[in-house]
Protein backbone atom coordinates (compact mmCIF):
# COMPACT_ATOMS: atom_id res chain seq x y z
CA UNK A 1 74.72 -22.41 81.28
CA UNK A 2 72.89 -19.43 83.52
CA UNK A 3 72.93 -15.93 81.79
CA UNK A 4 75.56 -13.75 82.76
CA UNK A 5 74.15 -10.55 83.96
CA UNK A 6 77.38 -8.93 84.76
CA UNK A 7 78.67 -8.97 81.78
CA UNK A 8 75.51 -8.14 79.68
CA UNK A 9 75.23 -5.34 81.52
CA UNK A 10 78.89 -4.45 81.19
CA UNK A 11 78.59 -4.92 77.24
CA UNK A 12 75.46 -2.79 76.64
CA UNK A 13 77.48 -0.04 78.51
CA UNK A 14 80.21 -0.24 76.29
CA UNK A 15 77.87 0.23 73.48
CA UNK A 16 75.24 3.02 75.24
CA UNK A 17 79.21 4.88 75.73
CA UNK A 18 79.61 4.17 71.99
CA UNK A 19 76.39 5.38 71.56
CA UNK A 20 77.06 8.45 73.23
CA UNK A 21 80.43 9.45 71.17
CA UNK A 22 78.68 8.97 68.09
CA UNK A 23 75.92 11.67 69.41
CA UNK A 24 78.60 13.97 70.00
CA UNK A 25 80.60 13.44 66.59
CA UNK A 26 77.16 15.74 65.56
CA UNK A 27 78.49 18.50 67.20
CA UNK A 28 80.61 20.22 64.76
CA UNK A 29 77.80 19.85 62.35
CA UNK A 30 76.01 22.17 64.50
CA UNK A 31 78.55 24.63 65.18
CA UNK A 32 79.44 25.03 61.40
CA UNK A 33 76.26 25.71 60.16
CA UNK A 34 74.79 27.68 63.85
CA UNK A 35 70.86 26.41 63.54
CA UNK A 36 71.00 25.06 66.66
CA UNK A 37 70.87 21.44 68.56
CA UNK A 38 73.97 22.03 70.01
CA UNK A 39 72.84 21.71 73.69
CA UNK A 40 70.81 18.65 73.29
CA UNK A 41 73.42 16.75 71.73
CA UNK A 42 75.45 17.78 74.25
CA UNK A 43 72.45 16.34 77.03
CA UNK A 44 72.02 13.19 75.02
CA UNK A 45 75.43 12.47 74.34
CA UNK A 46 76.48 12.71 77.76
CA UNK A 47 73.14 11.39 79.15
CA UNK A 48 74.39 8.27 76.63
CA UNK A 49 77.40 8.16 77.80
CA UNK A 50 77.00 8.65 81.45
CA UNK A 51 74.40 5.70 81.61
CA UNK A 52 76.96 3.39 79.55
CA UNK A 53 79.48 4.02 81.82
CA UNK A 54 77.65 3.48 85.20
CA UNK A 55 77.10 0.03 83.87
CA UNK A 56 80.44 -1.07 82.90
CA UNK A 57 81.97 0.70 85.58
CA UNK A 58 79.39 -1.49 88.36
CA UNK A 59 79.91 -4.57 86.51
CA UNK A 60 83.32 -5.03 84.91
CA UNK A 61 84.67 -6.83 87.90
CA UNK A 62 83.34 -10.44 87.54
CA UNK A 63 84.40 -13.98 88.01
CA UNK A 64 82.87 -15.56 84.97
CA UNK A 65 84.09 -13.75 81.30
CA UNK A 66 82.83 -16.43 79.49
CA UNK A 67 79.87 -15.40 76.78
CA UNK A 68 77.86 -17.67 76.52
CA UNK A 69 75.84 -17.76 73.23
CA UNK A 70 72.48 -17.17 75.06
CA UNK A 71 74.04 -13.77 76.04
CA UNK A 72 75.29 -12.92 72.69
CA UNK A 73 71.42 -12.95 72.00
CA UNK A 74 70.30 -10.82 74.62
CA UNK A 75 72.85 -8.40 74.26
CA UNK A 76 72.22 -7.87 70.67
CA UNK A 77 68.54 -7.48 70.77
CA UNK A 78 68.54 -5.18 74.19
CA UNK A 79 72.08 -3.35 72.88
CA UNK A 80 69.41 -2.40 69.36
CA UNK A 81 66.66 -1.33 71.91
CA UNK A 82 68.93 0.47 74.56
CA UNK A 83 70.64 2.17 71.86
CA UNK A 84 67.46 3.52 69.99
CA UNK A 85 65.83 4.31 73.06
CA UNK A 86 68.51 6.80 74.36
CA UNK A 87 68.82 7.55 70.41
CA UNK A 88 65.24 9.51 70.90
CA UNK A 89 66.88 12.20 73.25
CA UNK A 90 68.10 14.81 70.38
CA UNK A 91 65.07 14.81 68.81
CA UNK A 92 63.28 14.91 71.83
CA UNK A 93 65.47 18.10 73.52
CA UNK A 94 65.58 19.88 70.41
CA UNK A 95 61.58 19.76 69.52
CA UNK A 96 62.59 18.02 66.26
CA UNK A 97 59.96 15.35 66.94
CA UNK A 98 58.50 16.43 70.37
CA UNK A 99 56.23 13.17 70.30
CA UNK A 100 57.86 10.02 72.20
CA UNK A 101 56.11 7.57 69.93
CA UNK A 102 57.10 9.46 67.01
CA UNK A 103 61.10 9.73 68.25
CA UNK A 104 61.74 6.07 68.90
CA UNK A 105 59.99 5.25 65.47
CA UNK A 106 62.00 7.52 63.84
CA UNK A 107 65.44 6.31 66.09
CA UNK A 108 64.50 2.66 65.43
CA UNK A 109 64.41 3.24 61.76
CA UNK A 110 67.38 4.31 61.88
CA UNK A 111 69.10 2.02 64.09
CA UNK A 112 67.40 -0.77 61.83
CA UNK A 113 68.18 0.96 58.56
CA UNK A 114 64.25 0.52 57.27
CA UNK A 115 64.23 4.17 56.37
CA UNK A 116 60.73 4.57 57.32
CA UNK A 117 60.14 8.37 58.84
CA UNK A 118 57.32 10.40 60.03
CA UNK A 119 58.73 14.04 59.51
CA UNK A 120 56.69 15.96 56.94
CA UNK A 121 59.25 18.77 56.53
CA UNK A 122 63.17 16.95 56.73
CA UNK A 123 64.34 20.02 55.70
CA UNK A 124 63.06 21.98 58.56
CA UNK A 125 65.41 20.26 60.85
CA UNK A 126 68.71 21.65 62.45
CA UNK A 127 71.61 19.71 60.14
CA UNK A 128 73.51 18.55 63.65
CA UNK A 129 69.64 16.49 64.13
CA UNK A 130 69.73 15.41 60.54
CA UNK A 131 73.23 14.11 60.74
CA UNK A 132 72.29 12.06 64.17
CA UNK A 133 69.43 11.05 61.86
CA UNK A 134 71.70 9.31 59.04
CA UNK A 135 74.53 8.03 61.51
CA UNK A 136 72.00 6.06 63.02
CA UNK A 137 72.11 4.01 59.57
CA UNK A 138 75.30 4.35 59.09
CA UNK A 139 75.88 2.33 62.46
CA UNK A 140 73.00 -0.01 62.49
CA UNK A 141 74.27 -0.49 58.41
CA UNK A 142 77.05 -2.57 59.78
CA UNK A 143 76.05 -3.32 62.91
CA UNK A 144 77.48 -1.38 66.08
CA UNK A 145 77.74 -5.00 67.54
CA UNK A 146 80.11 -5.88 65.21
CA UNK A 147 82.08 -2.54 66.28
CA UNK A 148 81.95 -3.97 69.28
CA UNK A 149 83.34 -7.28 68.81
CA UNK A 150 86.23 -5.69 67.43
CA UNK A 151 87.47 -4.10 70.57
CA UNK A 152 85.94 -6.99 72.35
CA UNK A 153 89.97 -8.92 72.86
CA UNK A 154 90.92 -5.22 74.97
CA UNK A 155 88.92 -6.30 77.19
CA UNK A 156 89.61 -9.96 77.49
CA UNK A 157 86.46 -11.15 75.79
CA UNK A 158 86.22 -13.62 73.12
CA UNK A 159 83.50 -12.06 70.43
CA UNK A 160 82.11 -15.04 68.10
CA UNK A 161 78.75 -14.99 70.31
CA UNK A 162 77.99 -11.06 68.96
CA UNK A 163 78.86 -12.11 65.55
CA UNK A 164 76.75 -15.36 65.23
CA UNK A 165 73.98 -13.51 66.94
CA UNK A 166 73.82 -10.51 64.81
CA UNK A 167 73.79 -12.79 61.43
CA UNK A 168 72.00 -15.56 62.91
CA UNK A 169 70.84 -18.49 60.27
CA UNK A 170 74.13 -18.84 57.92
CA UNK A 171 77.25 -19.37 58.81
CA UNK A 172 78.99 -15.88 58.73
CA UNK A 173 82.10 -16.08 56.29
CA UNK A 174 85.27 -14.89 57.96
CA UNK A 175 88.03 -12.69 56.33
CA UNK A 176 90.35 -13.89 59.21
CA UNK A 177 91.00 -16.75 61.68
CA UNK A 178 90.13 -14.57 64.51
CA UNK A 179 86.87 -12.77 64.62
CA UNK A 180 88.11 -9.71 65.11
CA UNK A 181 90.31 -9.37 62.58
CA UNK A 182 86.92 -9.75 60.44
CA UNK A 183 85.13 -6.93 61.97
CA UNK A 184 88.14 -4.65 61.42
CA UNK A 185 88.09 -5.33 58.30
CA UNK A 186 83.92 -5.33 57.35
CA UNK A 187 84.39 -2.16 58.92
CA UNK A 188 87.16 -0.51 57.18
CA UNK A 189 85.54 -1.65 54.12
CA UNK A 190 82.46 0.03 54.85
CA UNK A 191 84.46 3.33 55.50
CA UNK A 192 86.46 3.32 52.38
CA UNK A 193 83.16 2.70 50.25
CA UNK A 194 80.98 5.51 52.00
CA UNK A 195 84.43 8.45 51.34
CA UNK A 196 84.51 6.88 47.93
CA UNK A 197 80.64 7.63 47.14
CA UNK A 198 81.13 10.68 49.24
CA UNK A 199 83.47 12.30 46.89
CA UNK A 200 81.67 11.10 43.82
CA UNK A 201 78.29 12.58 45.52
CA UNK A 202 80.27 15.93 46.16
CA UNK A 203 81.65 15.85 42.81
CA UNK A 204 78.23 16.01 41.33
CA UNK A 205 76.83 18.81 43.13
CA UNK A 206 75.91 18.46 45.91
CA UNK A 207 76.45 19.93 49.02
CA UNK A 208 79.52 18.62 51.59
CA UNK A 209 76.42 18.06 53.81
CA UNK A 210 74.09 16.60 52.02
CA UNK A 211 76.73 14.17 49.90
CA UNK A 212 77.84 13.21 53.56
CA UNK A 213 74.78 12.45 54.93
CA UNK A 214 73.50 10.10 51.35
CA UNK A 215 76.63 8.24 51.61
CA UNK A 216 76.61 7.12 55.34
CA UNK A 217 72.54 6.01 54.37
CA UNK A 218 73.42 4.84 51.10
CA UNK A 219 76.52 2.41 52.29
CA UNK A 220 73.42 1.14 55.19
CA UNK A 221 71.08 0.78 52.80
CA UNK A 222 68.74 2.61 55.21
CA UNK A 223 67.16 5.17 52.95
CA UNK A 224 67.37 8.35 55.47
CA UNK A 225 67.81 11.25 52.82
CA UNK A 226 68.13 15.12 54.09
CA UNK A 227 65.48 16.02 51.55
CA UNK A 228 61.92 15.66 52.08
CA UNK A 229 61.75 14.26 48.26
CA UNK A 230 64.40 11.59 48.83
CA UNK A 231 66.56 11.57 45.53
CA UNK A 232 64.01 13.04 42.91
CA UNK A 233 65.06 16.34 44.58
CA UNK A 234 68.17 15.82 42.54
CA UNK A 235 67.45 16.35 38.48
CA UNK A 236 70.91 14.60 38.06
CA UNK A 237 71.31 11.56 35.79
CA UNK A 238 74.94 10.75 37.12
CA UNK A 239 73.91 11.36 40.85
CA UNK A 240 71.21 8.70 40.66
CA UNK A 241 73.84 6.41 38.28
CA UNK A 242 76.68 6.82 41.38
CA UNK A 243 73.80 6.10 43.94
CA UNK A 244 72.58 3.15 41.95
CA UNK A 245 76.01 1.33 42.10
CA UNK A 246 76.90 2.02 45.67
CA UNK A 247 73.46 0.78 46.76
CA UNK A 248 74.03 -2.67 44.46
CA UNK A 249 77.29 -2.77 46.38
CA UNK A 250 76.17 -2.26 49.74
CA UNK A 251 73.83 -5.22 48.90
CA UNK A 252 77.17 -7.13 48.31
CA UNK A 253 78.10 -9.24 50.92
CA UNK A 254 81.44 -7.82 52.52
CA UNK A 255 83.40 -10.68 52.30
CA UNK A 256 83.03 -10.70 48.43
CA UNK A 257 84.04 -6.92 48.18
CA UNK A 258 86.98 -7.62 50.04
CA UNK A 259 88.08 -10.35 47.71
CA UNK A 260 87.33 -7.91 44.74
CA UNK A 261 89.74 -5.35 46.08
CA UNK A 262 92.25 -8.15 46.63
CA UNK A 263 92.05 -9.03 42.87
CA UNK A 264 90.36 -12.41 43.33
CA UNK A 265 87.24 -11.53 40.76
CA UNK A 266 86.78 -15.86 40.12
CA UNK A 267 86.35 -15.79 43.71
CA UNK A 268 83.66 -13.02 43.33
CA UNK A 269 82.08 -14.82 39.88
CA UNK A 270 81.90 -18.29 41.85
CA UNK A 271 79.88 -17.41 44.45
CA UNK A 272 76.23 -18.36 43.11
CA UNK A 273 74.18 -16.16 45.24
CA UNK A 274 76.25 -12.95 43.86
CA UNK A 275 75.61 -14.51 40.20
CA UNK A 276 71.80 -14.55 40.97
CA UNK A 277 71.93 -10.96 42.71
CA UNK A 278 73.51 -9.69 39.73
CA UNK A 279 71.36 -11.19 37.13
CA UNK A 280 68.13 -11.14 38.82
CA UNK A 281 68.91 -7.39 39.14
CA UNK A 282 70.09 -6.23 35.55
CA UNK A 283 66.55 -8.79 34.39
CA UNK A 284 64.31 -7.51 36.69
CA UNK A 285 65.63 -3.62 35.83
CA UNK A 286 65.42 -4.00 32.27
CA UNK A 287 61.53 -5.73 32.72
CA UNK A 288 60.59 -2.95 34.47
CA UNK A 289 62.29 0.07 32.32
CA UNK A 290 59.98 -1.61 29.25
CA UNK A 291 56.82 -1.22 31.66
CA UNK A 292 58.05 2.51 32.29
CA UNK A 293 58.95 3.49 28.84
CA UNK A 294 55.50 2.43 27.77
CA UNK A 295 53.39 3.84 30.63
CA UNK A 296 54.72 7.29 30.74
CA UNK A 297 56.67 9.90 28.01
CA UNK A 298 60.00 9.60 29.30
CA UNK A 299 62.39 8.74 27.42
CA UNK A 300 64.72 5.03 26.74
CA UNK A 301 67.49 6.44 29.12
CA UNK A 302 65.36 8.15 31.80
CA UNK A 303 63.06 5.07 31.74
CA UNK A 304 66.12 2.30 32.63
CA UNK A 305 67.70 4.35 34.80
CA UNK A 306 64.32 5.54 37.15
CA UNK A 307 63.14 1.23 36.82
CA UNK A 308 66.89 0.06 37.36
CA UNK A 309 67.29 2.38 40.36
CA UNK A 310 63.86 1.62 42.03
CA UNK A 311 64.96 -1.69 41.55
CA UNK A 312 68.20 -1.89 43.37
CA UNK A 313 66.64 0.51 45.89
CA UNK A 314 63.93 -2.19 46.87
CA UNK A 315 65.92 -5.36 46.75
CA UNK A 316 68.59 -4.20 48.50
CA UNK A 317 66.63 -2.37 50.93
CA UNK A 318 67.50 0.69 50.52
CA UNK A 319 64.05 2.76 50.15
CA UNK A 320 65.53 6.05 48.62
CA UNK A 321 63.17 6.98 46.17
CA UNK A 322 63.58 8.69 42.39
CA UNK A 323 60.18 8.23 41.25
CA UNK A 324 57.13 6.94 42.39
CA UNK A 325 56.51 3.43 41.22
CA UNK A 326 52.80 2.93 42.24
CA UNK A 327 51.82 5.14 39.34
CA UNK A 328 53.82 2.58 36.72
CA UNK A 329 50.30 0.49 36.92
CA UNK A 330 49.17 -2.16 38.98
CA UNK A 331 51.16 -5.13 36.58
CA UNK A 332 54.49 -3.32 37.93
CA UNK A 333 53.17 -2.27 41.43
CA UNK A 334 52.64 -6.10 42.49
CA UNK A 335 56.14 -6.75 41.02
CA UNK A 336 57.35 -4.33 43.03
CA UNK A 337 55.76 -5.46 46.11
CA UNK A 338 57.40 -8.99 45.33
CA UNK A 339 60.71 -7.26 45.35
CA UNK A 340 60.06 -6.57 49.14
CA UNK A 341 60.34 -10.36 49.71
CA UNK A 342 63.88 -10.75 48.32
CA UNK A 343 66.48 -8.92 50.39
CA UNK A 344 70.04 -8.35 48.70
CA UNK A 345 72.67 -10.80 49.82
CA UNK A 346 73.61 -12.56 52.97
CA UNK A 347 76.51 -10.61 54.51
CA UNK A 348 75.67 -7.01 53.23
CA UNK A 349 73.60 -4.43 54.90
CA UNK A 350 70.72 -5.08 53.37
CA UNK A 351 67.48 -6.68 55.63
CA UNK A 352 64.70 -8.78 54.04
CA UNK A 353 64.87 -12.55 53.11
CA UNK A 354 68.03 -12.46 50.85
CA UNK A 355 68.88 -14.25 47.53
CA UNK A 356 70.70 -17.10 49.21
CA UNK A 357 67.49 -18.41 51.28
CA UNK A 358 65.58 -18.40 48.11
CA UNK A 359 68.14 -20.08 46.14
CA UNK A 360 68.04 -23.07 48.43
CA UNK A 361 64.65 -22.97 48.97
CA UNK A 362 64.05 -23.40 44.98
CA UNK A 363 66.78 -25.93 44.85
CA UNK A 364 65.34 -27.97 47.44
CA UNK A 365 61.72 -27.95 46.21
CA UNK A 366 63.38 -29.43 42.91
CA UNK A 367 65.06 -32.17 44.80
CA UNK A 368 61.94 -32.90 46.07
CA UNK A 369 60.99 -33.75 43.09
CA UNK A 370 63.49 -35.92 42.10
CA UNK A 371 63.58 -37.93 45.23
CA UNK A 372 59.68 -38.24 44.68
CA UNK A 373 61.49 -40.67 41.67
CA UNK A 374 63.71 -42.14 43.31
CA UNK A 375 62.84 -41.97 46.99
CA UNK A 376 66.07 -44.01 47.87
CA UNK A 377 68.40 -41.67 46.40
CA UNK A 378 70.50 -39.28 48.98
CA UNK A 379 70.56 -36.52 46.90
CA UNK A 380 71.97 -33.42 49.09
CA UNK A 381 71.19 -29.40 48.41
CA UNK A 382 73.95 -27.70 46.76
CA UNK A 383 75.76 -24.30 46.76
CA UNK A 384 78.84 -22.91 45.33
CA UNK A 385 79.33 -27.06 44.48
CA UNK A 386 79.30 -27.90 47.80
CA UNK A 387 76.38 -30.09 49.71
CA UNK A 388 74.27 -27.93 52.18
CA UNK A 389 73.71 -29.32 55.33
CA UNK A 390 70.19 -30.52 56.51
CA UNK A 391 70.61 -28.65 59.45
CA UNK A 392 71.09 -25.22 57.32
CA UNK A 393 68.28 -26.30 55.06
CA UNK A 394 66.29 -27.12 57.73
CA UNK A 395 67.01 -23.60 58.80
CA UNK A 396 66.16 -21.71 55.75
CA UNK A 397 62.66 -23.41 55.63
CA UNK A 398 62.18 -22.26 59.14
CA UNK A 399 63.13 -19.44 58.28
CA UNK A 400 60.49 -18.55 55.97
CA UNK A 401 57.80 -20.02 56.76
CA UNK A 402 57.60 -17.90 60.37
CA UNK A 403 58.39 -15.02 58.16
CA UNK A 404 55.97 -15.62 55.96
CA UNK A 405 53.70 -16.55 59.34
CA UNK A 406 54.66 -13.52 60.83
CA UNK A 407 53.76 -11.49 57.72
CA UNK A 408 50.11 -12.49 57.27
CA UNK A 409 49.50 -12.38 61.30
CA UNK A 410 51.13 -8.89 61.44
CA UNK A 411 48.80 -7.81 58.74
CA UNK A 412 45.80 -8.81 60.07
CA UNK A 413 46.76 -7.16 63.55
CA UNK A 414 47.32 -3.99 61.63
CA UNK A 415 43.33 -4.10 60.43
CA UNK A 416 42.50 -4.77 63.82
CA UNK A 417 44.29 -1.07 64.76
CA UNK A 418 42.34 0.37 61.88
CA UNK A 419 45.04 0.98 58.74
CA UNK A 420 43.57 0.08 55.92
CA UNK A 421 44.04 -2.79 53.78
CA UNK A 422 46.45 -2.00 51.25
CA UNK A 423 48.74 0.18 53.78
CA UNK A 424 48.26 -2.50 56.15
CA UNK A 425 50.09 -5.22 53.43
CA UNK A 426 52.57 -2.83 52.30
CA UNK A 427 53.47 -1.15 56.03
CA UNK A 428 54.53 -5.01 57.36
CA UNK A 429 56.21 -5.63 54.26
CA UNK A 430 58.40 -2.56 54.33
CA UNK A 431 58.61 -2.53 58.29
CA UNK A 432 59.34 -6.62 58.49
CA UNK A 433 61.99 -6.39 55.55
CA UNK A 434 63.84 -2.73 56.63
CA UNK A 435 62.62 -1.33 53.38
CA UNK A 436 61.26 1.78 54.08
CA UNK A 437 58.74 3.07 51.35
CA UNK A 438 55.47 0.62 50.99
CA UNK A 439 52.29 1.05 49.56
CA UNK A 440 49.26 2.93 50.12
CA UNK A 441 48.93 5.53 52.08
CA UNK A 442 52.83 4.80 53.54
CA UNK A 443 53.96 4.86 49.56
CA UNK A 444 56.84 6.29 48.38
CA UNK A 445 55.57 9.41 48.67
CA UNK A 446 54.37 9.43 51.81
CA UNK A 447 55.58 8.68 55.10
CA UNK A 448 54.30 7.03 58.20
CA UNK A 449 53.35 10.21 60.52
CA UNK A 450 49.67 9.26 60.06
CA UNK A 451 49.51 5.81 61.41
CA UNK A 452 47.79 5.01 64.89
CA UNK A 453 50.32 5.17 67.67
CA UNK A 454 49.82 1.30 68.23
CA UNK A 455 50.74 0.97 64.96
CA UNK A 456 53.76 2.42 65.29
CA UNK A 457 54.60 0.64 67.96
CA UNK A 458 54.11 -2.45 66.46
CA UNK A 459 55.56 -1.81 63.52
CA UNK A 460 58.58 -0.72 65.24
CA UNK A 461 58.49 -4.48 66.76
CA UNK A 462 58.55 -5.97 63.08
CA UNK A 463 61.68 -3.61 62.30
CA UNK A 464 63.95 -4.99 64.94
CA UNK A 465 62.71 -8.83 64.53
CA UNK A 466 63.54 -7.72 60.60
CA UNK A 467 67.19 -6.18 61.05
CA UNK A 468 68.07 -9.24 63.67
CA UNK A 469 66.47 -11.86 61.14
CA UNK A 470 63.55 -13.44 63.42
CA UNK A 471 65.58 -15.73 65.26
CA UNK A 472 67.05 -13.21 67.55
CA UNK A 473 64.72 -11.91 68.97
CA UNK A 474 61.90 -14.83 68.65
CA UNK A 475 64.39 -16.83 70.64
CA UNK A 476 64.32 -14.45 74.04
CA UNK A 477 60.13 -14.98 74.07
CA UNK A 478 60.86 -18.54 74.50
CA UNK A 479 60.30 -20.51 77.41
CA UNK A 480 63.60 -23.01 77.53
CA UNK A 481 65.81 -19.52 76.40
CA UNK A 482 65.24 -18.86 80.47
CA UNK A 483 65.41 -22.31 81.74
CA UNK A 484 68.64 -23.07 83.77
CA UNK A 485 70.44 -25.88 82.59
């Protein structure tokens, strides 16, 4: 089947017009608090919108409104760059980040919820930018393409091509018969949970602003926080305790949370990668608080909660940061670059590899085993008691191994730019699983505003083949993706 240009180009309007409304939901943040960026969110909004609608409007007469699944491909991964590239426009107008480099990192980030950032003074920033700044994780969280397929049926398109493409790999669960019935509800899911942590946030102290802006990047896990010191501003046990949970859930997949609120909790329990999540989490927090307690003079409490909340902040993806963890020793350090391999769960908005891919990937390296004993034996992979298919398993080895490829070829490209080793290893593992904070000189810390401008570049690559999980975008560089047939 030939690609169907007319109604690509008709989609990626719809979404450069969503785009554009989003921009302008900023306003009133401006207005309120008068510190300008009112008139280039104005000029990008519009500019957004304008574009978006030129392309619908030219192509949304067509014979063909069949998408193909080739187009659900291209759409996403030019709908992520469209998007961010357009995003750059209030920072550019408003002198926030006058650099055009610098903007689309910072936009991409966002867009791909790594939380990686080159300002050096957040706070500096007009609140109307800053908000722009954490709604672009608060829509890439989810995935605007999913907002899309829900309003997909209005206009007489079917939208099971968006969704497979934008969780690519494993089969996506579904709520609902029809598609769109799921993205409704992902998405009024993820609404209800960023109020709820809103008002929690706000009932702590902070500001309406601030506990606004922490919730939309907390509910993405993108890490985006309006302080310059990400959440060790805040000397609050209970605001890093409320933080800690909605970051675990937002590394939940959906469709779990959605049987929680319905009151099926043996549903939630017999899911075995939400078991392992869980586990592996409270473990892992609780290995790390005894490193803490007996590297530094804090105390039992302060220790678990700064270990468990690094903890959840890395495997989910999150990248806020409460304390800086290269300074708990280098035993803890490698741990936590380990954690940068796992990724949350499959069907949350968390990036990186995710619990279920290593799950199988264990469980079929101990089959192997066995059938080395009995190589006559069909003995299938298993999850949630029911047999895997090869052709998933086959997947899920792919899967890692080019990650894995793509990992150690990224690094060495980043020592041929000139970053150093350390950064280089830690910069491609935060960029390449949406983390955010990495190690040397891009630690927690720090930020990225340093780097080369090739290196930005590139690393802004690994973020969107990260957030669209390889295959995505790997697929368009492909010779037979183009080939008519």
């Amino acid at each position: 089947m030939q690609l169907n240009f007319k109604i690509i180009a008709s989609l990626l309007g719809i979404l450069l017009m969503i785009n554009g409304a989003f921009m302008l939901l900023c306003l009133p943040v401006s207005l309120i608090y008068r510190e300008g960026g009112v008139l280039p969110l104005v000029l990008s909004g519009s500019v957004s919108a304008l574009i978006g609608f030129l392309l619908w409007l030219t192509n949304r007469k067509r014979e063909n409104n069949n998408l193909g699944k080739r187009d659900g491909y291209l759409i996403v991964t030019l709908g992520w760059l469209g998007m961010s590239l357009v995003g750059t426009l209030p920072y550019l107008l408003s002198g926030s980040i006058p650099n055009f480099t610098n903007a689309f990192f910072e936009t991409l980030s966002g867009f791909t919820t790594t939380g990686a950032s080159i300002l050096d003074d957040i706070e500096s920033l007009p609140k109307g930018i800053l908000f722009w700044r954490s709604l672009t994780q608060w829509m890439g969280g989810m995935g605007i393409i999913v907002l899309a397929v829900a309003i997909l049926p209005l206009l007489g398109i079917g939208g099971m091509q968006l969704f497979v493409a934008e969780a690519p790999g494993l089969k996506p669960d579904k709520l609902q018969p029809r598609i769109t019935a799921t993205a409704r509800r992902l998405w009024i899911i993820y609404v209800g949970l960023t109020l709820a942590e809103f008002v929690l946030l706000f009932v702590g102290g902070m500001t309406v602003f601030d506990a606004l802006n922490h919730s939309l990047t907390t509910m993405a896990t993108g890490g985006f926080s309006t302080k310059q010191d990400s959440i060790a501003h805040y000397d609050s046990a209970y605001l890093q305790y409320v933080i800690i949970v909605f970051m675990f859930l937002a590394g939940t997949n959906f469709t779990l949370t959605y049987f929680g609120f319905k009151g099926r909790f043996r549903k939630v329990w017999s899911n075995e990668e939400f078991r392992v999540y869980l586990i592996a989490t409270l473990i892992l927090g609780l290995v790390v608080s005894v490193g803490v307690y007996a590297r530094t003079d804090y105390g039992v409490e302060q220790s678990f909660r700064d270990a468990l909340f690094q903890v959840v902040s890395i495997i989910t993806t999150t990248g806020f940061v409460s304390a800086d963890y290269t300074l708990w020793g280098p035993a803890l350090s490698v741990l936590f670059f380990m954690f940068m391999f796992t990724g949350a769960s499959a069907g949350s908005t968390s990036g990186g590899v995710k619990f279920v891919r290593h799950i199988l990937l264990i469980k079929n390296g101990i089959l192997e085993l066995k059938r080395q004993i009995h190589p006559a034996a069909i003995i299938p992979v298993r999850l949630n008691k029911k047999a895997v298919s090869p052709e998933i398993t086959s997947n899920v080895l792919a899967f890692i191994m080019i990650y894995l490829t793509i990992y150690a070829l990224s690094t060495f490209i980043m020592g041929l730019i000139g970053v150093d080793f350390v950064t280089a290893l830690g910069s491609v593992a935060t960029s390449l699983g949406n983390i955010g904070p990495g190690f040397g000189t891009v630690g927690p810390v720090n930020n990225f505003a340093h780097l080369p401008a090739a290196s930005k570049w590139f690393l802004s690559f690994l973020m969107l083949l990260g957030r669209l999980e390889l295959f995505t975008v790997l697929i368009l560089i492909t010779p037979y993706f183009w080939t008519k047939n």
